[in-house]
C-alpha atoms as a PDB file:
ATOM      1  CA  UNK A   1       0.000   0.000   0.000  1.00  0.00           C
ATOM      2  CA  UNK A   2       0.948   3.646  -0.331  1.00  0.00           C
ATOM      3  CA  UNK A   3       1.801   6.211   2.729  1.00  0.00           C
ATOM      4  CA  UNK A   4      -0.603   8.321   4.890  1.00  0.00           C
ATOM      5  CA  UNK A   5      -3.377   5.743   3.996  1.00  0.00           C
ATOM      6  CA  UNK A   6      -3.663   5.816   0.487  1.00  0.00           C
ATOM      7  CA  UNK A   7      -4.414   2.183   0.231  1.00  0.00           C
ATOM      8  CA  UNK A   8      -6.239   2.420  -3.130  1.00  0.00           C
ATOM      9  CA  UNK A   9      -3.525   4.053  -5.383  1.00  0.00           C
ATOM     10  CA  UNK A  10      -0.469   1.347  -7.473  1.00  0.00           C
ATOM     11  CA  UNK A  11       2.763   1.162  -5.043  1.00  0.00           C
ATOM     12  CA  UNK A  12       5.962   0.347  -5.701  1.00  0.00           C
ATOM     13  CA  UNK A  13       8.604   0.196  -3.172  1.00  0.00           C
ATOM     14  CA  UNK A  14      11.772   3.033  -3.552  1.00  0.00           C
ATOM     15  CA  UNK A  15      13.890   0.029  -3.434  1.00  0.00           C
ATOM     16  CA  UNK A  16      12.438  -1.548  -6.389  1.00  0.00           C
ATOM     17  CA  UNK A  17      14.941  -1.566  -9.149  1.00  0.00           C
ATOM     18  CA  UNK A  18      13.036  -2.806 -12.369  1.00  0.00           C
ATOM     19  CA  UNK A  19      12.957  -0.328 -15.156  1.00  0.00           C
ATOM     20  CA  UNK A  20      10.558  -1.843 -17.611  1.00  0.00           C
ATOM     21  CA  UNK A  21       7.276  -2.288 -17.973  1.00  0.00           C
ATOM     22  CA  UNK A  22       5.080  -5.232 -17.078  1.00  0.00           C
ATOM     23  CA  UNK A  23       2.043  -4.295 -19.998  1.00  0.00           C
ATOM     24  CA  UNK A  24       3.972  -2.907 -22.651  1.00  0.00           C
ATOM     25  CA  UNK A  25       1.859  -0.041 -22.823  1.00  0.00           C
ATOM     26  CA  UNK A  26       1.582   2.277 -19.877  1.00  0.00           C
ATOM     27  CA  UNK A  27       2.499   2.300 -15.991  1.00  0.00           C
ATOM     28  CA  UNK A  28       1.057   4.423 -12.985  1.00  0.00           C
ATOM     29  CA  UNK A  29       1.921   3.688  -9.747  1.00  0.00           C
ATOM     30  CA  UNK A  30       3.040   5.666  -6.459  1.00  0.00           C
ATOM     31  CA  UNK A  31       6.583   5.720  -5.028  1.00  0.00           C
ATOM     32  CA  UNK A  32       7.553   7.141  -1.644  1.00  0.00           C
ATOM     33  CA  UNK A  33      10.703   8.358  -0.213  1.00  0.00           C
ATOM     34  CA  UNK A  34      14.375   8.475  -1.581  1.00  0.00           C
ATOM     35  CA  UNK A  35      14.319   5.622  -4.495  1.00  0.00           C
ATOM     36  CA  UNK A  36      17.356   3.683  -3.580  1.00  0.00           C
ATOM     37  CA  UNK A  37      16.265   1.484  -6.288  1.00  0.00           C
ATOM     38  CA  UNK A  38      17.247   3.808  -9.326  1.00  0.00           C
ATOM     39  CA  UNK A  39      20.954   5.172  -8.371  1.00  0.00           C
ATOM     40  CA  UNK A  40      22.724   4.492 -11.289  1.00  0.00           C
ATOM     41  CA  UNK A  41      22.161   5.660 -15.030  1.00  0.00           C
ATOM     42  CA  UNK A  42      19.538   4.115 -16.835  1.00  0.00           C
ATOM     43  CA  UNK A  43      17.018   4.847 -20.007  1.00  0.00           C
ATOM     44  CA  UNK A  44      14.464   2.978 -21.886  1.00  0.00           C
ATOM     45  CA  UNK A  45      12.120   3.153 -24.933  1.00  0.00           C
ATOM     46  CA  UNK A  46       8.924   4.518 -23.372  1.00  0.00           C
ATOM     47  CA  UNK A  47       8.316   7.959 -22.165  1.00  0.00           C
ATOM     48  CA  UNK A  48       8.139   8.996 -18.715  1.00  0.00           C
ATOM     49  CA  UNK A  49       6.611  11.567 -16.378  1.00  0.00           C
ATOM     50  CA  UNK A  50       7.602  12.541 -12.561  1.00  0.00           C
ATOM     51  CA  UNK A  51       5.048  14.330 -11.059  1.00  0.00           C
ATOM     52  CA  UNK A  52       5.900  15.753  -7.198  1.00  0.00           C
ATOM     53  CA  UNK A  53       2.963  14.931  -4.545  1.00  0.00           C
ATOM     54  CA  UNK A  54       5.062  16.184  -1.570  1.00  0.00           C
ATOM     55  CA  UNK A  55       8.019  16.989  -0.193  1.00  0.00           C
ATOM     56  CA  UNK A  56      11.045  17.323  -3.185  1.00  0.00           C
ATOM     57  CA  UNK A  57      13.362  15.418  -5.360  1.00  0.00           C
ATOM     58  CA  UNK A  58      15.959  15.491  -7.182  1.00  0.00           C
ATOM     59  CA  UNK A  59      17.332  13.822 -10.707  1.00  0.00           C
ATOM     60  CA  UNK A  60      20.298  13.807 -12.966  1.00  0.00           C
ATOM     61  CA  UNK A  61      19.311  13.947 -16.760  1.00  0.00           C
ATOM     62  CA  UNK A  62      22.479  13.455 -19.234  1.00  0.00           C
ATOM     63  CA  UNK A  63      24.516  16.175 -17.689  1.00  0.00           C
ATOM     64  CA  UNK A  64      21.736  18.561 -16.081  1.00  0.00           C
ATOM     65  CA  UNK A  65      20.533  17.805 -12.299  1.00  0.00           C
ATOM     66  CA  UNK A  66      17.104  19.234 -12.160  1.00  0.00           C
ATOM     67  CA  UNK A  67      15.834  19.793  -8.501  1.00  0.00           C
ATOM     68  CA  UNK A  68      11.773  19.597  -8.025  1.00  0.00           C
ATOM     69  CA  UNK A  69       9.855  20.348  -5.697  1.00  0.00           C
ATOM     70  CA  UNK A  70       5.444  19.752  -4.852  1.00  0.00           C
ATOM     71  CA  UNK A  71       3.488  20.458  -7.809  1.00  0.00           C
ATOM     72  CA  UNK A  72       6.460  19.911 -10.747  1.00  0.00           C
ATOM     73  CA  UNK A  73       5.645  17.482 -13.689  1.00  0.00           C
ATOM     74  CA  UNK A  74       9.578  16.336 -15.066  1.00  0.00           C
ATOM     75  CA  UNK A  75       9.001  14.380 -18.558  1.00  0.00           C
ATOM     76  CA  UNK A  76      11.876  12.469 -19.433  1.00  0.00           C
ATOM     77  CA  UNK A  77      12.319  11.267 -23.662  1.00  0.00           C
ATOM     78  CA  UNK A  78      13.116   8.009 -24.896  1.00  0.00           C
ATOM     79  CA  UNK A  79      16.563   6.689 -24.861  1.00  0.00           C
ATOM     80  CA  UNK A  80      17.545   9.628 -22.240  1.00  0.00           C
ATOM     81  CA  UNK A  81      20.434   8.811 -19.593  1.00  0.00           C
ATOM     82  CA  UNK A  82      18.439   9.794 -15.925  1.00  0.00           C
ATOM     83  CA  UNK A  83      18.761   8.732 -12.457  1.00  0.00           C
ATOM     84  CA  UNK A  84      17.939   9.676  -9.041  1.00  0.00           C
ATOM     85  CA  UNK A  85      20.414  12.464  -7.678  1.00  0.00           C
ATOM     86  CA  UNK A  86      21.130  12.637  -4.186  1.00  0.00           C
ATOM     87  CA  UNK A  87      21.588  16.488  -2.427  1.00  0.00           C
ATOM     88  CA  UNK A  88      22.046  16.007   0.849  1.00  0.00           C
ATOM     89  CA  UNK A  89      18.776  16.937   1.631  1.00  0.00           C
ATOM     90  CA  UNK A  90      16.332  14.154   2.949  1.00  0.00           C
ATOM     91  CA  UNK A  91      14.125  12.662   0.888  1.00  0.00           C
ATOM     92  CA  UNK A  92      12.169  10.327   3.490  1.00  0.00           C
ATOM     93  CA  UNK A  93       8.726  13.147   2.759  1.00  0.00           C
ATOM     94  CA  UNK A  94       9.146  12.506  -1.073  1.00  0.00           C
ATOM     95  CA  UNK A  95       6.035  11.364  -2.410  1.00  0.00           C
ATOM     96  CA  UNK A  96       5.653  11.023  -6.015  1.00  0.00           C
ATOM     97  CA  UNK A  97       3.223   9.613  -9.197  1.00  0.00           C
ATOM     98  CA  UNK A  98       5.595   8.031 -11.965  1.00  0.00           C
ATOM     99  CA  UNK A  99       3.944   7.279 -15.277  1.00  0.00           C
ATOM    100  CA  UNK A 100       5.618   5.223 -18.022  1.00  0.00           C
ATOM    101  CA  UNK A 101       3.713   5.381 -21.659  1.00  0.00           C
ATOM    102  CA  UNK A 102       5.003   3.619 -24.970  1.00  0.00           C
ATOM    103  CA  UNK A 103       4.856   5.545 -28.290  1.00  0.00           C
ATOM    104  CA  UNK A 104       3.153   3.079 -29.151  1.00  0.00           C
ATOM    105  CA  UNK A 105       0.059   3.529 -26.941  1.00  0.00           C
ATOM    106  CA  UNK A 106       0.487   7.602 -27.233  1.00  0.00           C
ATOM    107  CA  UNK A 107      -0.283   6.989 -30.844  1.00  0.00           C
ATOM    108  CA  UNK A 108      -3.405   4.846 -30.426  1.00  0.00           C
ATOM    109  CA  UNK A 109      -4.751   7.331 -28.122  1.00  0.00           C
ATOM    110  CA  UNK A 110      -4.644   9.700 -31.158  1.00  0.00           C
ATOM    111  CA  UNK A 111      -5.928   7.872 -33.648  1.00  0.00           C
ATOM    112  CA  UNK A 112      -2.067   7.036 -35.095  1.00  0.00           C
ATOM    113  CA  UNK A 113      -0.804  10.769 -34.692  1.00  0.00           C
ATOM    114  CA  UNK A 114       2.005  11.606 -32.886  1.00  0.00           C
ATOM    115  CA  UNK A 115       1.250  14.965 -31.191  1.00  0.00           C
ATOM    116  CA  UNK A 116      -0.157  13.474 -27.668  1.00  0.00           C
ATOM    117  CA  UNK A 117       3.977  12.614 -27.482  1.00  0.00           C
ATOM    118  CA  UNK A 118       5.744  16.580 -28.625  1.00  0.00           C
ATOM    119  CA  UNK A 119       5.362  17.346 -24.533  1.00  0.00           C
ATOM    120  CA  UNK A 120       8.583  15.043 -24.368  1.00  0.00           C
ATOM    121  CA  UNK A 121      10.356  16.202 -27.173  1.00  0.00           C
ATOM    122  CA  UNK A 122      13.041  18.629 -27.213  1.00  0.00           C
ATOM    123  CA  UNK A 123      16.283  19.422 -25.554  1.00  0.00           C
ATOM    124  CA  UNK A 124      16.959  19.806 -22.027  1.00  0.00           C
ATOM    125  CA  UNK A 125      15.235  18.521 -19.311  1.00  0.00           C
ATOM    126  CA  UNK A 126      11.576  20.234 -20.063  1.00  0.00           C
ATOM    127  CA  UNK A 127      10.004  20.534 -15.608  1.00  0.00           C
ATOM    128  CA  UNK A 128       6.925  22.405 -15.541  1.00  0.00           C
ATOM    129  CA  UNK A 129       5.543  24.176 -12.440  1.00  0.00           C
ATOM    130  CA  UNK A 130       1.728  25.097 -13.806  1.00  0.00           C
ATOM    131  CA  UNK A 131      -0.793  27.337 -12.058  1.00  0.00           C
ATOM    132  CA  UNK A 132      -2.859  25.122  -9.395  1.00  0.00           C
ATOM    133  CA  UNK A 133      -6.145  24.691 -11.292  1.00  0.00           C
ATOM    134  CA  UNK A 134      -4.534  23.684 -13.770  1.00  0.00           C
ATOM    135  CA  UNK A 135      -2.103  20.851 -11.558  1.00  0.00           C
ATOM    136  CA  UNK A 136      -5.647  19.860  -9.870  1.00  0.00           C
ATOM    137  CA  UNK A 137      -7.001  18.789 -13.205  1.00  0.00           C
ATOM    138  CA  UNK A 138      -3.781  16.756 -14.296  1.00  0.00           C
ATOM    139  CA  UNK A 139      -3.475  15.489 -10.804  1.00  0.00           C
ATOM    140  CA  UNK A 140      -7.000  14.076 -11.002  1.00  0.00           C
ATOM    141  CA  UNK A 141      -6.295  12.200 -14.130  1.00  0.00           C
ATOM    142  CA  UNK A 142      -2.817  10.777 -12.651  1.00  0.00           C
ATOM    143  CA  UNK A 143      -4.639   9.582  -9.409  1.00  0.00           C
ATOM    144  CA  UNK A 144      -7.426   7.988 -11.442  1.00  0.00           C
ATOM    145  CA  UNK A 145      -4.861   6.143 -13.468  1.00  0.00           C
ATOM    146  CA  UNK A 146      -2.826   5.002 -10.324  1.00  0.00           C
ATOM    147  CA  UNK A 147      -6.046   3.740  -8.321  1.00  0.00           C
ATOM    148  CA  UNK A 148      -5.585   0.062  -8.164  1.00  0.00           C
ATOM    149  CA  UNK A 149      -9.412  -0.540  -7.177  1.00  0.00           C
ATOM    150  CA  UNK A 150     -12.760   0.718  -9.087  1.00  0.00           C
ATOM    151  CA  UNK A 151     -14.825  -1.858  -8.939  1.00  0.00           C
ATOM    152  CA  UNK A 152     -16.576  -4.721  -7.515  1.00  0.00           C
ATOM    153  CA  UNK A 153     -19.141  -7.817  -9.351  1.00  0.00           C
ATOM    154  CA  UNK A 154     -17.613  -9.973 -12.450  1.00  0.00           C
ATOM    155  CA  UNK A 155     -13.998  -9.311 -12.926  1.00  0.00           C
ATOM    156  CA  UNK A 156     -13.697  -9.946 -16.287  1.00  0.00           C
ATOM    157  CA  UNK A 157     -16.177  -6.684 -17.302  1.00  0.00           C
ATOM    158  CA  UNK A 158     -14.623  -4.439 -14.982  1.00  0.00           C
ATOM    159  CA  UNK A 159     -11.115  -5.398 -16.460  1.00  0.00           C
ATOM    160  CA  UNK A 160     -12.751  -4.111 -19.690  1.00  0.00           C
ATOM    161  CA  UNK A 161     -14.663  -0.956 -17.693  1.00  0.00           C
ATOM    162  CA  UNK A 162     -11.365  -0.029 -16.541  1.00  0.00           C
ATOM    163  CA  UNK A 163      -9.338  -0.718 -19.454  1.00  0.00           C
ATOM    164  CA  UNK A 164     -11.920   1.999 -21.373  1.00  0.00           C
ATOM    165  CA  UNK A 165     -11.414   4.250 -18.029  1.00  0.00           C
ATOM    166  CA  UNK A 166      -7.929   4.184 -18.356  1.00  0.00           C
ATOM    167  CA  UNK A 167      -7.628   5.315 -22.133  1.00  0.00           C
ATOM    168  CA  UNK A 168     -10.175   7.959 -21.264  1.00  0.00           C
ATOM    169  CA  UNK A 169      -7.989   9.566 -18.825  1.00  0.00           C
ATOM    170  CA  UNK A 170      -4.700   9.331 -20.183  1.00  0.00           C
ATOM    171  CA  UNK A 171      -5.901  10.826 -23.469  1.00  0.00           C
ATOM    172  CA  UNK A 172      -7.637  14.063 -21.450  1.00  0.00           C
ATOM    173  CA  UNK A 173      -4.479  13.695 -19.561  1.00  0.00           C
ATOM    174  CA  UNK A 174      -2.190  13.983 -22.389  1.00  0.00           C
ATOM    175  CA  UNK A 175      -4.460  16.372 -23.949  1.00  0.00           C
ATOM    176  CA  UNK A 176      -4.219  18.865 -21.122  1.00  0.00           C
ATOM    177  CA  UNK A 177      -0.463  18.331 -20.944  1.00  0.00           C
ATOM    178  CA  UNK A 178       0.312  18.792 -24.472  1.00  0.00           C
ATOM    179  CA  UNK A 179      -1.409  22.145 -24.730  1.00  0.00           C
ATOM    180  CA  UNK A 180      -0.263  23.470 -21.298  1.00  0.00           C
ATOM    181  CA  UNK A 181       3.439  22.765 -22.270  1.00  0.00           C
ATOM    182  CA  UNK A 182       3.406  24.811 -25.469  1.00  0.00           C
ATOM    183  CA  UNK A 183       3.582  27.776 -22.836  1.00  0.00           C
ATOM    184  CA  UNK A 184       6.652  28.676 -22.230  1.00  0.00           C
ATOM    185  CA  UNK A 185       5.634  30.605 -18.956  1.00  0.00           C
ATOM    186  CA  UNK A 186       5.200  27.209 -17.524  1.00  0.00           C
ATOM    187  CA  UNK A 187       8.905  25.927 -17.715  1.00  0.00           C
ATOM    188  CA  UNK A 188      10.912  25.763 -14.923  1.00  0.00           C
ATOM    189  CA  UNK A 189      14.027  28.612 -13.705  1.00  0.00           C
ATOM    190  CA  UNK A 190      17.125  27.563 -14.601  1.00  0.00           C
ATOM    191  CA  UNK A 191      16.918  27.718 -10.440  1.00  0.00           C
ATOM    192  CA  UNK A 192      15.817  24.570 -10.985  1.00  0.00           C
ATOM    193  CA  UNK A 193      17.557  23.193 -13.568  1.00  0.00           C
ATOM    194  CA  UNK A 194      22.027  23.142 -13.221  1.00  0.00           C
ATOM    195  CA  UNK A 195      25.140  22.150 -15.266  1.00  0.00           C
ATOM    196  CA  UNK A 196      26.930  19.302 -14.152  1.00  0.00           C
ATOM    197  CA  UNK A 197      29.939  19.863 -15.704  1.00  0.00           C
ATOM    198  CA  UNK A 198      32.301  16.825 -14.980  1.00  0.00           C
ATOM    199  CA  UNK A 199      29.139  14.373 -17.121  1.00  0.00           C
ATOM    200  CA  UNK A 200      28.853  17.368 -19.465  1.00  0.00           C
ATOM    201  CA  UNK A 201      32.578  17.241 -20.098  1.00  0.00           C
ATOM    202  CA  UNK A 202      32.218  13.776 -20.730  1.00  0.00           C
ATOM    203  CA  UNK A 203      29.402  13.449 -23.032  1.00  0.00           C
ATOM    204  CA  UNK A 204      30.427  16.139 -25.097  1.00  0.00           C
ATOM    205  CA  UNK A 205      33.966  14.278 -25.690  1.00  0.00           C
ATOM    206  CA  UNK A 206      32.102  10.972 -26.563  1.00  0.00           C
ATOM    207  CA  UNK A 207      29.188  12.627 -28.649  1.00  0.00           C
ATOM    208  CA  UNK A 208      32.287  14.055 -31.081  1.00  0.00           C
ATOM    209  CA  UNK A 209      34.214  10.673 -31.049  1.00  0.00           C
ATOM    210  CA  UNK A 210      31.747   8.207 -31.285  1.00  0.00           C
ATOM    211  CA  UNK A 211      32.580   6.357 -34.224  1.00  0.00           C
ATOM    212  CA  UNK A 212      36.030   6.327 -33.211  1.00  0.00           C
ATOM    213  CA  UNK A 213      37.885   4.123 -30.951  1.00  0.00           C
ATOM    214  CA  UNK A 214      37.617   6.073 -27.008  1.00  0.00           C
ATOM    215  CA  UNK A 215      39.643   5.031 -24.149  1.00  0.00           C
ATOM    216  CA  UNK A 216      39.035   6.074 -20.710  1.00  0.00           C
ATOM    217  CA  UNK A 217      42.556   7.567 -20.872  1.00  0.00           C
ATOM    218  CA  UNK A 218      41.341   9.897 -23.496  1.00  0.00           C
ATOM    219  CA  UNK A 219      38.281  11.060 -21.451  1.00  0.00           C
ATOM    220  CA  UNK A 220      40.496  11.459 -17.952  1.00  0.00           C
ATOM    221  CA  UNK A 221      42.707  13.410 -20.108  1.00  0.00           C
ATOM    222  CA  UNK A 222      39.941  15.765 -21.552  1.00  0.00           C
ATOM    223  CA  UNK A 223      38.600  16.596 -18.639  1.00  0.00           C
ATOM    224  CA  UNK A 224      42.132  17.489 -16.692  1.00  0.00           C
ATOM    225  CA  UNK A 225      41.917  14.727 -14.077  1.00  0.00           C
ATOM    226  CA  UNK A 226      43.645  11.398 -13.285  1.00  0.00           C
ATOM    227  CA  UNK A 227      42.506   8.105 -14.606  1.00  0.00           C
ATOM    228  CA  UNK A 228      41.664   6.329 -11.170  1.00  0.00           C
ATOM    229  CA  UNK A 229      40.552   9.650  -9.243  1.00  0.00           C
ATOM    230  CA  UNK A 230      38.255  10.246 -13.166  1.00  0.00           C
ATOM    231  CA  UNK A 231      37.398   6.846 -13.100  1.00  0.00           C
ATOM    232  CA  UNK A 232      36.015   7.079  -9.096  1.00  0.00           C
ATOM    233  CA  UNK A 233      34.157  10.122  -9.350  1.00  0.00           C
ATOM    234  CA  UNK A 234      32.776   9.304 -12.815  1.00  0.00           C
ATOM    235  CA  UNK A 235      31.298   6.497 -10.701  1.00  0.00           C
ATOM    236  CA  UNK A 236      30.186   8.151  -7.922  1.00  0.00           C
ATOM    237  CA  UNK A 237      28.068  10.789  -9.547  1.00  0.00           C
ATOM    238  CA  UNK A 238      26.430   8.382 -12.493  1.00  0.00           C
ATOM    239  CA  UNK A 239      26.119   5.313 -10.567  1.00  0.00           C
ATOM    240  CA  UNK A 240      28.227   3.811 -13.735  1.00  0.00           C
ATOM    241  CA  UNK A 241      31.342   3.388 -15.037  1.00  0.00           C
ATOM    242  CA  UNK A 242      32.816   4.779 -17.838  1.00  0.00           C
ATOM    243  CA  UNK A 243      32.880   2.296 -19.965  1.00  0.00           C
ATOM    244  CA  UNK A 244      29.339   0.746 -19.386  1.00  0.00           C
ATOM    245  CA  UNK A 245      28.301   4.854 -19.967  1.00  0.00           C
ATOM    246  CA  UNK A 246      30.526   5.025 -23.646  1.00  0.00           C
ATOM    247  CA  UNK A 247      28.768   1.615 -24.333  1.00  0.00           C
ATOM    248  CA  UNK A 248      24.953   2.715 -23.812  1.00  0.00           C
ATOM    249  CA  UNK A 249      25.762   5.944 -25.351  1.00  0.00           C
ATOM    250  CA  UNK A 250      26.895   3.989 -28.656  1.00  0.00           C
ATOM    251  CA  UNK A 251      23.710   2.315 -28.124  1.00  0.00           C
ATOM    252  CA  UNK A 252      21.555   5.296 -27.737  1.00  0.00           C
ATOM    253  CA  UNK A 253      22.784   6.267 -31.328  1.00  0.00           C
ATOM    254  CA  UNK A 254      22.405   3.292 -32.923  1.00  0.00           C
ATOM    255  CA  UNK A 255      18.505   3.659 -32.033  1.00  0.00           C
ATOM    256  CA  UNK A 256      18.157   6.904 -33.199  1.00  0.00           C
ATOM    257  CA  UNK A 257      20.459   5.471 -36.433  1.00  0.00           C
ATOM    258  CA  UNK A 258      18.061   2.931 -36.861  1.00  0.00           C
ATOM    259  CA  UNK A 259      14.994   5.045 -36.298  1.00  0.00           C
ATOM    260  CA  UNK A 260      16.024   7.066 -38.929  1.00  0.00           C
ATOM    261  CA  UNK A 261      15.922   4.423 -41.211  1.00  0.00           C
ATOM    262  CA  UNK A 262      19.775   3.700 -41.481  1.00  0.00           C
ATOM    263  CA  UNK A 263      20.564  -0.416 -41.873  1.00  0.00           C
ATOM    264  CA  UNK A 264      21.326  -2.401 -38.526  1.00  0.00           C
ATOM    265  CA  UNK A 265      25.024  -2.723 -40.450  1.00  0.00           C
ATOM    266  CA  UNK A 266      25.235   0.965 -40.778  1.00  0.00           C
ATOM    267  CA  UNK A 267      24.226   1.996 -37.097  1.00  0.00           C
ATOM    268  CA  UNK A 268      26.826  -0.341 -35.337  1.00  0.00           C
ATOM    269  CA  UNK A 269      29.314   0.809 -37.663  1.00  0.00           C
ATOM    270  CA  UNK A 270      28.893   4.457 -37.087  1.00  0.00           C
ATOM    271  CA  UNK A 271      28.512   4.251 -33.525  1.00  0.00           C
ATOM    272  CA  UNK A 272      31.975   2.768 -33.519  1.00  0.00           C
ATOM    273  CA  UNK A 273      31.045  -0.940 -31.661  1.00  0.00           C
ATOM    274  CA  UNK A 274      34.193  -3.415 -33.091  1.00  0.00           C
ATOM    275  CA  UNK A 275      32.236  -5.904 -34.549  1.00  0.00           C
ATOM    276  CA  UNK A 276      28.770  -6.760 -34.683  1.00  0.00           C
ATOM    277  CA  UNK A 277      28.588  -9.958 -32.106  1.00  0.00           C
ATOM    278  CA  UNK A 278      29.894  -6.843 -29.217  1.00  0.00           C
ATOM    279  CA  UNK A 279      26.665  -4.709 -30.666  1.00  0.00           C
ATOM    280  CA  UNK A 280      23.965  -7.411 -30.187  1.00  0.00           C
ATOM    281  CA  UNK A 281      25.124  -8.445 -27.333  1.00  0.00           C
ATOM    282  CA  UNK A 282      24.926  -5.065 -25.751  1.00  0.00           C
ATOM    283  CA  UNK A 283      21.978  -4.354 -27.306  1.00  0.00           C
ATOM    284  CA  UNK A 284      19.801  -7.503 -26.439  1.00  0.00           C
ATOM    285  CA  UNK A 285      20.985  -7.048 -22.347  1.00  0.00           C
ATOM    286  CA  UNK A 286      19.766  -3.321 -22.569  1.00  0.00           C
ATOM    287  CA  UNK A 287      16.536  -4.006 -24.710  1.00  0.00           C
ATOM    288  CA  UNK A 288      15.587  -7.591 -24.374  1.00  0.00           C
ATOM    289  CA  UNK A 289      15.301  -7.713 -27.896  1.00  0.00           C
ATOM    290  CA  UNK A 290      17.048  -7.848 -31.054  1.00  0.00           C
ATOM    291  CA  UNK A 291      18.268  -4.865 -33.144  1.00  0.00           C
ATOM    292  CA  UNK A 292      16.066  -6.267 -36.236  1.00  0.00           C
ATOM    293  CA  UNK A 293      13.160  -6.539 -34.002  1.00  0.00           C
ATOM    294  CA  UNK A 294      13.419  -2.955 -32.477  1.00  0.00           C
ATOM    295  CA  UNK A 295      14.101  -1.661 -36.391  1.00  0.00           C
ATOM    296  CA  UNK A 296      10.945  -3.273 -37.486  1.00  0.00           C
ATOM    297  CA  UNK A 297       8.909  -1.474 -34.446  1.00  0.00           C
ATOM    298  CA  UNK A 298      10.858   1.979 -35.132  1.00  0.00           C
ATOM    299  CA  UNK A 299      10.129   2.097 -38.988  1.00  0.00           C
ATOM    300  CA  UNK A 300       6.461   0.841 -38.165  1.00  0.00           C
ATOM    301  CA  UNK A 301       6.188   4.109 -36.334  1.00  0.00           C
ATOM    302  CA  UNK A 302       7.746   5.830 -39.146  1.00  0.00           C
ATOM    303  CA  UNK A 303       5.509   5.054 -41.707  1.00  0.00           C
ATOM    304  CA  UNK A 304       2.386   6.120 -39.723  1.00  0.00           C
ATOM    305  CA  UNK A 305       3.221   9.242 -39.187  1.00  0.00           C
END
């Protein structure tokens, strides 16, 4: 169950690690406190939304640590390096509604356009602080969707009652959110929002060379520090190390090679993996599929545009 008696709304525990979802198309649920369970770098191929109940929090997306606090909706793109960022401030009071949503699903909500998704787009973390009647009516959708009880009589016709539910309110949902965010008034300070230059350093070096061969002695040198004292506070601030963060960056582009319609062959080859075996098998413990399969999906989406 959630905290301070919120029985009826989805809860998962801050220690719960998994980053993927169970359906496929969409995830609501609650999470309370600091989430010990997502400390190290991670991204996926859904969308996702952070929306700040009570107290604060704080994340780390690519090389910008945006801080929140009650009221803030953070949406996070596909294939986007985040993780929880620690302050020093506690986060025991942190109470939070995460939603993950597939492209996929975003589209069938809109008939097989793509606009319900342009809220994510962009550069930059994009956190939103909107007036409060407008937060009330997004908040009611969210808490809707996260309610793990509507119902009771034959369970098979209110899976299909709340299946319908569901849709209803993450396409009003959406709706809202979509229209709100083309206000610029609504984005975050950059109070909120601050350079972290040591991963910024980093991910500009690797962005330039990543089709070439990078060593870790190349980054510690680009950034003016020593290879072990690089390599330990690389670690310390990503929750990765170097080498598993050059790897899922080359993976990251490969996606976007392949979503662009660029051959499987082409998008390892660019992305500077050695040989194709290392690219698969990278790929397939990241994804849980195969390159071909997440090409196939990608140009699907293409075409029905």
């Amino acid at each position: 169950m959630g905290s301070g008696g919120k029985k009826n709304l989805r809860y998962r525990d801050a220690a719960d690690e998994r980053q993927y979802m169970l359906s496929g198309d969409y995830e609501v649920y609650e999470k309370v406190g600091e989430p010990i369970g997502a400390v190290t770098f991670h991204y996926h191929d859904f969308y996702e939304l952070i929306y700040i109940m009570e107290g604060e929090f704080s994340s780390l997306i690519e090389d910008r640590a945006v801080r929140m606090r009650k009221g803030d909706f953070l949406l996070i793109d596909k294939n986007v390096m985040h993780k929880y960022h620690p302050t020093g401030k506690s986060m025991a009071s942190s109470r939070r509604i995460i939603l993950w949503i597939s492209d996929q699903m975003l589209r069938e909500l809109a008939e097989g356009e793509p606009f319900l998704a342009e809220c994510f787009w962009g550069e930059g973390p994009k956190l939103y602080h909107f007036p409060i009647y407008y937060e009330e009516i997004l908040r009611g959708f969210l808490l809707k969707l996260a309610m793990s009880e509507i119902l009771e009589g034959d369970e098979a016709q209110n899976c299909g009652i709340r299946k319908v539910m569901d849709r209803g309110n993450l396409s009003l949902f959406f709706g809202y959110l979509n229209a709100l965010c083309r206000r610029e008034e609504y984005l975050s300070s950059t109070q909120e929002i601050v350079d972290h230059p040591l991963v910024e350093q980093v991910t500009g070096y690797i962005e330039v060379h990543l089709g070439e061969g990078i060593t870790v002695e190349d980054v510690a040198e680009t950034v003016h520090m020593s290879k072990f004292y690089f390599l330990r506070k690389f670690k310390e601030i990503t929750g990765m190390t170097v080498h598993n963060f050059i790897v899922n960056k080359r993976i990251i582009a490969a996606c976007q090679a392949m979503a662009e319609g660029k051959s499987i062959t082409e998008s390892w080859q660019m992305t500077g993996f050695a040989d194709y075996s290392s690219f698969l098998r990278n790929f397939r413990k990241i994804y849980g599929i195969s390159p071909r399969e997440y090409r196939e999906n990608s140009f699907h989406l293409i075409i029905s545009q």
